[in-house]
Protein backbone atom coordinates (compact mmCIF):
# COMPACT_ATOMS: atom_id res chain seq x y z
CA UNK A 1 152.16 99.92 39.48
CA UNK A 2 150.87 98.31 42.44
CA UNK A 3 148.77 95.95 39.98
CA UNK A 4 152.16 94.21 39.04
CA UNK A 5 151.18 90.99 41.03
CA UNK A 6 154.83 88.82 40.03
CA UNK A 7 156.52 92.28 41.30
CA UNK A 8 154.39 92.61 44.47
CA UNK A 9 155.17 88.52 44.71
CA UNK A 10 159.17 89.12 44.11
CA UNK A 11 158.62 92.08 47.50
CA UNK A 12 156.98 89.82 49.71
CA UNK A 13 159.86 86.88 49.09
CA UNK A 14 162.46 89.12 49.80
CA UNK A 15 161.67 88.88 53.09
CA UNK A 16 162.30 92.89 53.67
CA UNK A 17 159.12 93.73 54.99
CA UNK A 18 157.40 91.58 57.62
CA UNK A 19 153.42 93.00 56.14
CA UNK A 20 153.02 94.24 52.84
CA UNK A 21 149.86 95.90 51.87
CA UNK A 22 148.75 96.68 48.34
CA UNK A 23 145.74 98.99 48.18
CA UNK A 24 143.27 96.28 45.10
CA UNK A 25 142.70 99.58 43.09
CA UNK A 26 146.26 100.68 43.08
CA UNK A 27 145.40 102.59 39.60
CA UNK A 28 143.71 105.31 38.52
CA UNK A 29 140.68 104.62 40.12
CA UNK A 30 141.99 104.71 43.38
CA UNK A 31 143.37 108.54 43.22
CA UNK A 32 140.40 109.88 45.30
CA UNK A 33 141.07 107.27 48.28
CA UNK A 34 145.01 108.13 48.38
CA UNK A 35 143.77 111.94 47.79
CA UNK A 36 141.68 111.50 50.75
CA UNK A 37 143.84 109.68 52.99
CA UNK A 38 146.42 112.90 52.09
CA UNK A 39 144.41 115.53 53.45
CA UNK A 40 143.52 113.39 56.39
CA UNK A 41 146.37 112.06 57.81
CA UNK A 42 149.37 114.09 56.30
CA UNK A 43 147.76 117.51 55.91
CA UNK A 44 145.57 117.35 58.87
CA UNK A 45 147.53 115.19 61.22
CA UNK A 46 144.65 112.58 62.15
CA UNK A 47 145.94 109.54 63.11
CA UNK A 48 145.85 106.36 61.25
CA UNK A 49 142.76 103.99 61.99
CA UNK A 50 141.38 102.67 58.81
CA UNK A 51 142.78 99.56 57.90
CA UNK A 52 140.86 98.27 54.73
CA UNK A 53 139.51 94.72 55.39
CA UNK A 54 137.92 93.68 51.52
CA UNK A 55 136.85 95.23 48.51
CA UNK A 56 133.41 94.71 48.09
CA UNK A 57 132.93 98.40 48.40
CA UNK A 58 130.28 98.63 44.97
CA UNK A 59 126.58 98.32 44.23
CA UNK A 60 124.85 95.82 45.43
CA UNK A 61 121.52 95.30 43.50
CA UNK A 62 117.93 94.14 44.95
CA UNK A 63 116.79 90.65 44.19
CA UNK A 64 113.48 92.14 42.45
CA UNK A 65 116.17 93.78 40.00
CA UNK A 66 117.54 90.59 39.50
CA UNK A 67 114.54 88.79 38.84
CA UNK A 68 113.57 91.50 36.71
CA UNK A 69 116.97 91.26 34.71
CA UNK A 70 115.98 87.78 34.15
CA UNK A 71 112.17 87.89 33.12
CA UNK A 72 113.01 90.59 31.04
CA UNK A 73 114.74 87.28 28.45
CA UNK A 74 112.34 84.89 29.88
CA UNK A 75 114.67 82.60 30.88
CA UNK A 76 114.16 79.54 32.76
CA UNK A 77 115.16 80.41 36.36
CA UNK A 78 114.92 78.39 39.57
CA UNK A 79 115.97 79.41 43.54
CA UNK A 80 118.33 77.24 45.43
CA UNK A 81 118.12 75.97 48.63
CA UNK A 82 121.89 75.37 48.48
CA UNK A 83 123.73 77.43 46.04
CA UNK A 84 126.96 76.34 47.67
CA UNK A 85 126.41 73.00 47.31
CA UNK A 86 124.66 73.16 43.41
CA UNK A 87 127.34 75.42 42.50
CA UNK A 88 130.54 73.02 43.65
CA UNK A 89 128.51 70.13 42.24
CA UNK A 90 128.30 72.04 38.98
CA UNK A 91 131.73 73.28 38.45
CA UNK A 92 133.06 69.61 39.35
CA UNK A 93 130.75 68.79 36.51
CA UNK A 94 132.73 70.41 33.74
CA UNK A 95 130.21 73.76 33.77
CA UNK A 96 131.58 77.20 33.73
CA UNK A 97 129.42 79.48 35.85
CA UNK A 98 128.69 83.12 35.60
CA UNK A 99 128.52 84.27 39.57
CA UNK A 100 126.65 87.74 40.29
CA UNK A 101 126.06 87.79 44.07
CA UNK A 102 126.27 91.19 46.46
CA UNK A 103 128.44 94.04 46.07
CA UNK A 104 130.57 94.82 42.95
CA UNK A 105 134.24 94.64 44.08
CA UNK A 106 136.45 97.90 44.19
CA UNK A 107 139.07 97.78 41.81
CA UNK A 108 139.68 95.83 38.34
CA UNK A 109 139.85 92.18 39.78
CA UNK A 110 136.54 90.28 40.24
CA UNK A 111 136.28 88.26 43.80
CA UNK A 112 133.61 86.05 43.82
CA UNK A 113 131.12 88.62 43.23
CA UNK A 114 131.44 89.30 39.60
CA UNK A 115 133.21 86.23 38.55
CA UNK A 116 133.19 83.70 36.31
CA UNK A 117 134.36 80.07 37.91
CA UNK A 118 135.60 77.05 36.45
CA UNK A 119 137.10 73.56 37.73
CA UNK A 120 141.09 73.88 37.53
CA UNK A 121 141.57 70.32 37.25
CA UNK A 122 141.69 70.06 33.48
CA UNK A 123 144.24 71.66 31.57
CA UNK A 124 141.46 72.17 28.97
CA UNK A 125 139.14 74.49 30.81
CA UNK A 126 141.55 77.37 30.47
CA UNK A 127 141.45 76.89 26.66
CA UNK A 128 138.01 76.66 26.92
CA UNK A 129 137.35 79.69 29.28
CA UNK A 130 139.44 81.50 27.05
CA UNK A 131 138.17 80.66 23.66
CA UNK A 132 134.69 80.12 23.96
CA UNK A 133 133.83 82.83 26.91
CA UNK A 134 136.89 85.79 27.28
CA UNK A 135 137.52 85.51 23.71
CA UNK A 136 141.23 86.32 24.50
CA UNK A 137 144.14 85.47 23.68
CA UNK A 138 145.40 81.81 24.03
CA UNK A 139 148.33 82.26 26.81
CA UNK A 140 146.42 84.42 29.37
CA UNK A 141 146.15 82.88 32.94
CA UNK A 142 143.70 82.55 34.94
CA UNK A 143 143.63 82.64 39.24
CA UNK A 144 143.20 80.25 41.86
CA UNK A 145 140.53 81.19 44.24
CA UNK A 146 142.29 79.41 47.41
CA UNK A 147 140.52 78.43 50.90
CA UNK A 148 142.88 80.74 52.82
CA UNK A 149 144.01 77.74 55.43
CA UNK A 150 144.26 75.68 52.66
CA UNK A 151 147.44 78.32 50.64
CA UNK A 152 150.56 76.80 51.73
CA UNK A 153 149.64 72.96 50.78
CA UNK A 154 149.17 74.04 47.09
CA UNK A 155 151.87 77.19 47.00
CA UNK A 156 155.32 78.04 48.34
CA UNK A 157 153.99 81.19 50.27
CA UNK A 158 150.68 81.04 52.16
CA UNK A 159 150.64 85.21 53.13
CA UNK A 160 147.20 86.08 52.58
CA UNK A 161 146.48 87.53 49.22
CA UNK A 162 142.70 89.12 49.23
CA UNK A 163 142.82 91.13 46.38
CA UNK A 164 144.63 88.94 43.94
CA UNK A 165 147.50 90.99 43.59
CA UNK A 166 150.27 88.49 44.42
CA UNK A 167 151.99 85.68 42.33
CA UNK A 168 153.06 82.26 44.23
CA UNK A 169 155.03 79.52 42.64
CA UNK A 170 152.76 76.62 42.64
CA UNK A 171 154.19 73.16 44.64
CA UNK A 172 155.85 70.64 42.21
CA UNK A 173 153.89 67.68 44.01
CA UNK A 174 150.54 70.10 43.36
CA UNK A 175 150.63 71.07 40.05
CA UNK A 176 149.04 68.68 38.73
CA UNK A 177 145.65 68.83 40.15
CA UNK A 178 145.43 72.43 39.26
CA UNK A 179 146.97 72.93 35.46
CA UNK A 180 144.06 75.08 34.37
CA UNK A 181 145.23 77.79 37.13
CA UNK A 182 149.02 76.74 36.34
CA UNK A 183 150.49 79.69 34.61
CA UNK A 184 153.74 78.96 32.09
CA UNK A 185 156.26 79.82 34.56
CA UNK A 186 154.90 77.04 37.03
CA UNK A 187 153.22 80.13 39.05
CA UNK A 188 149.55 81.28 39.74
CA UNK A 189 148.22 84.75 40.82
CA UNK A 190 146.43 83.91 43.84
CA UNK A 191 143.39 84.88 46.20
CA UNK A 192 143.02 83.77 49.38
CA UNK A 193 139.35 83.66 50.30
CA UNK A 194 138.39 83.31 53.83
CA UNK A 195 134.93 83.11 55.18
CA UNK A 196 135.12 86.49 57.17
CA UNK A 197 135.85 87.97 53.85
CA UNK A 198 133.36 86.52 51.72
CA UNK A 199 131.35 83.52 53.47
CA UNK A 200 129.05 83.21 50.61
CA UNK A 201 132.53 82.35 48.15
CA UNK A 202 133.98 80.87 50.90
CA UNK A 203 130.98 77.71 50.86
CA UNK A 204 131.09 77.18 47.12
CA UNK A 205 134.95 76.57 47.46
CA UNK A 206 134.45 74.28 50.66
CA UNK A 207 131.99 72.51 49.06
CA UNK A 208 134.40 72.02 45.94
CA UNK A 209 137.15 70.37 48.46
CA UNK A 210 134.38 68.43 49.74
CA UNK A 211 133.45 66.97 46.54
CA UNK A 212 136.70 66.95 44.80
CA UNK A 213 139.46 67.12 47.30
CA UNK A 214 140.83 70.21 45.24
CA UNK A 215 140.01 73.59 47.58
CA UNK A 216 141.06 75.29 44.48
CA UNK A 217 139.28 77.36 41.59
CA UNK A 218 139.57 78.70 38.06
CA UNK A 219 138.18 82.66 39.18
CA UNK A 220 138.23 85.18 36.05
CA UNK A 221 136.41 87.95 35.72
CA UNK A 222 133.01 88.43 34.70
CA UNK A 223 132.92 90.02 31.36
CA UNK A 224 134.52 89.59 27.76
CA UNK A 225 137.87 90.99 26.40
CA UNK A 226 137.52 94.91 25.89
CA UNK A 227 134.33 95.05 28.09
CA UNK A 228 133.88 96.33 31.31
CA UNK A 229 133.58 93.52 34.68
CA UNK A 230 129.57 93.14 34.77
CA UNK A 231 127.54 95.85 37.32
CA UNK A 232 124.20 95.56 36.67
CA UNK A 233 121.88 92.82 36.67
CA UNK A 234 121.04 92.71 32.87
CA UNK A 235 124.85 92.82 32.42
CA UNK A 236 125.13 89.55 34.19
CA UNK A 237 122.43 88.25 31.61
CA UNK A 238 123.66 89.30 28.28
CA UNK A 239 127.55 88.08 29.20
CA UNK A 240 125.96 85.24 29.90
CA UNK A 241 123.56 84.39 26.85
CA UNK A 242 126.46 86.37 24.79
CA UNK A 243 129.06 83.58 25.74
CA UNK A 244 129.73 79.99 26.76
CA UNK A 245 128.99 80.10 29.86
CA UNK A 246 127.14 77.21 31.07
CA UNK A 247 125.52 78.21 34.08
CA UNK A 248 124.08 81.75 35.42
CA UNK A 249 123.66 82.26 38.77
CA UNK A 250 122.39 85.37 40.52
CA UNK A 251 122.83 85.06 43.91
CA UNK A 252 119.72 82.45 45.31
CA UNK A 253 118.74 82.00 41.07
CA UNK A 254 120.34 79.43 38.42
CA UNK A 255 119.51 79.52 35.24
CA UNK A 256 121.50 76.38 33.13
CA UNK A 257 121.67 76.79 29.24
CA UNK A 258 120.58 73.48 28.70
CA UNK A 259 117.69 74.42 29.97
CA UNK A 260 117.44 77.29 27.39
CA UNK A 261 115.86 76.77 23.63
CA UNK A 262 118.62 78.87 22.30
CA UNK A 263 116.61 79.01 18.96
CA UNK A 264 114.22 81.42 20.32
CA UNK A 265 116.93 83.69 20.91
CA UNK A 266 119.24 86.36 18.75
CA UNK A 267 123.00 85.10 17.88
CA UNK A 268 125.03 85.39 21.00
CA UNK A 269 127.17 88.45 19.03
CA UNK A 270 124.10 90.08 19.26
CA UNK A 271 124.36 90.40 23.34
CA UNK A 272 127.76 91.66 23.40
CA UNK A 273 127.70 95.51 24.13
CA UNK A 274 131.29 96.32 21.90
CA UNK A 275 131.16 99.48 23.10
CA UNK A 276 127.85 100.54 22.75
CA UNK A 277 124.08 99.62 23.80
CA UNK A 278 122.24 96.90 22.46
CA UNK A 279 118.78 97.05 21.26
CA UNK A 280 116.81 94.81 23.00
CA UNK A 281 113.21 95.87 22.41
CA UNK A 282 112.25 92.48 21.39
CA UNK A 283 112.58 91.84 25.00
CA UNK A 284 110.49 94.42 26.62
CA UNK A 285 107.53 93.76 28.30
């Protein structure tokens, strides 16, 4: 499978193919686009022009949505004026964040759109991303979310890596400023970010360097074990009330849990959708 990110990793040091290119929803899912690209260019002889530049090819949902998403819990919700510069100075804090901003990436890894963050500079936060938030098992990694100019200070290879779909031994002299991104095997499954790609991303992780020196961070997914990555705005919400995350943020809105009278609310079990909908008619308006 293309999703086989130490295999694609093992390709690329080989050194056999000057460009490799691994299509981020090399599964299932992306049948239609290779069934497409078929009939275009093999069976109808058009020439090839696409070349695929990013993911962030889903739904994208209005900010009313997301405000309604949020008033719908009447949580305690505030706009930034500088969400790249709130969010860095959060995750250097120690906070895991919940980050829902524009479209829903193709494919089954989150890229800063649907993602939950974390600071990679304490060996802890993977145990406690793990534990208290994916509810997964003990040994799973998690990815560094690299400034793209930044790659080949903190990794042996610095080819780009959008999608997250390649694995990089991590630099002796480095690993210990990253451990929480560190997997076993002294490697890490890395993204690349560049501000072209995703400039939004791109800030939070400059302003992380800026604050920490590390342009490095934890980047998992933005859901639970055995539930789907978050689409909709009320998604974001429940993963977020459902778990430990410490900080929601909806593209210009935070909302911090310590802000949050937790008492007033159901057990977070009670937001998790385990594979079916959740009554919330407590909540309606």
């Amino acid at each position: 499978s293309g999703l086989n990110s130490v295999a694609n990793g093992k390709i690329l040091e080989q050194g056999y193919f000057k460009d490799i290119f691994v299509q981020p929803a090399s599964s299932d899912d992306g049948l239609a686009i290779g069934s497409a690209f078929y009939l275009y260019n093999t069976l109808q002889k058009n020439s090839r022009k696409y070349v695929m530049s990013n993911s962030y090819l889903g739904p994208r949902y209005s900010v009313e949505s997301i405000k309604d998403a949020l008033d719908k819990y009447n949580l305690p919700v505030y706009k930034s004026c500088n969400v790249a510069g709130e969010v860095a100075q959060l995750l250097s804090e120690k906070n895991v964040i919940g980050l829902y901003q524009g479209k829903m990436e193709f494919g089954p890894r989150a890229l800063g759109n649907r993602s939950i963050i974390a600071d990679p500079r304490s060996a802890e936060m993977k145990d406690v991303v793990n534990s208290k938030i994916k509810f997964r098992e003990s040994f799973r990694p998690f990815a560094p979310a690299i400034l793209k100019e930044r790659c080949a200070d903190f990794f042996d290879n610095d080819y780009t890596s959008p999608y997250m779909l390649l694995v990089y031994k991590v630099k002796e002299s480095m690993k210990h400023l990253i451990p929480a991104v560190v997997h076993a095997d002294n490697t890490g499954r890395v993204q690349t970010v560049t501000e072209q790609d995703n400039k939004r991303y791109y800030d939070i992780i400059k302003e992380f360097e800026n604050i920490t020196d590390v342009p490095v961070i934890l980047n998992t997914s933005f859901n639970i074990k055995d539930e789907p990555i978050v689409c909709f705005p009320e998604d974001a919400v429940r993963c977020f009330l459902g778990t430990g995350i410490d900080v929601l943020v909806m593209e210009d809105y935070i909302v911090k849990k310590t802000d949050i009278n937790m008492e007033n609310f159901d057990s977070p079990e009670s937001y998790r959708h385990k594979g079916k909908e959740i009554p919330s008619s407590r909540f309606e308006k």
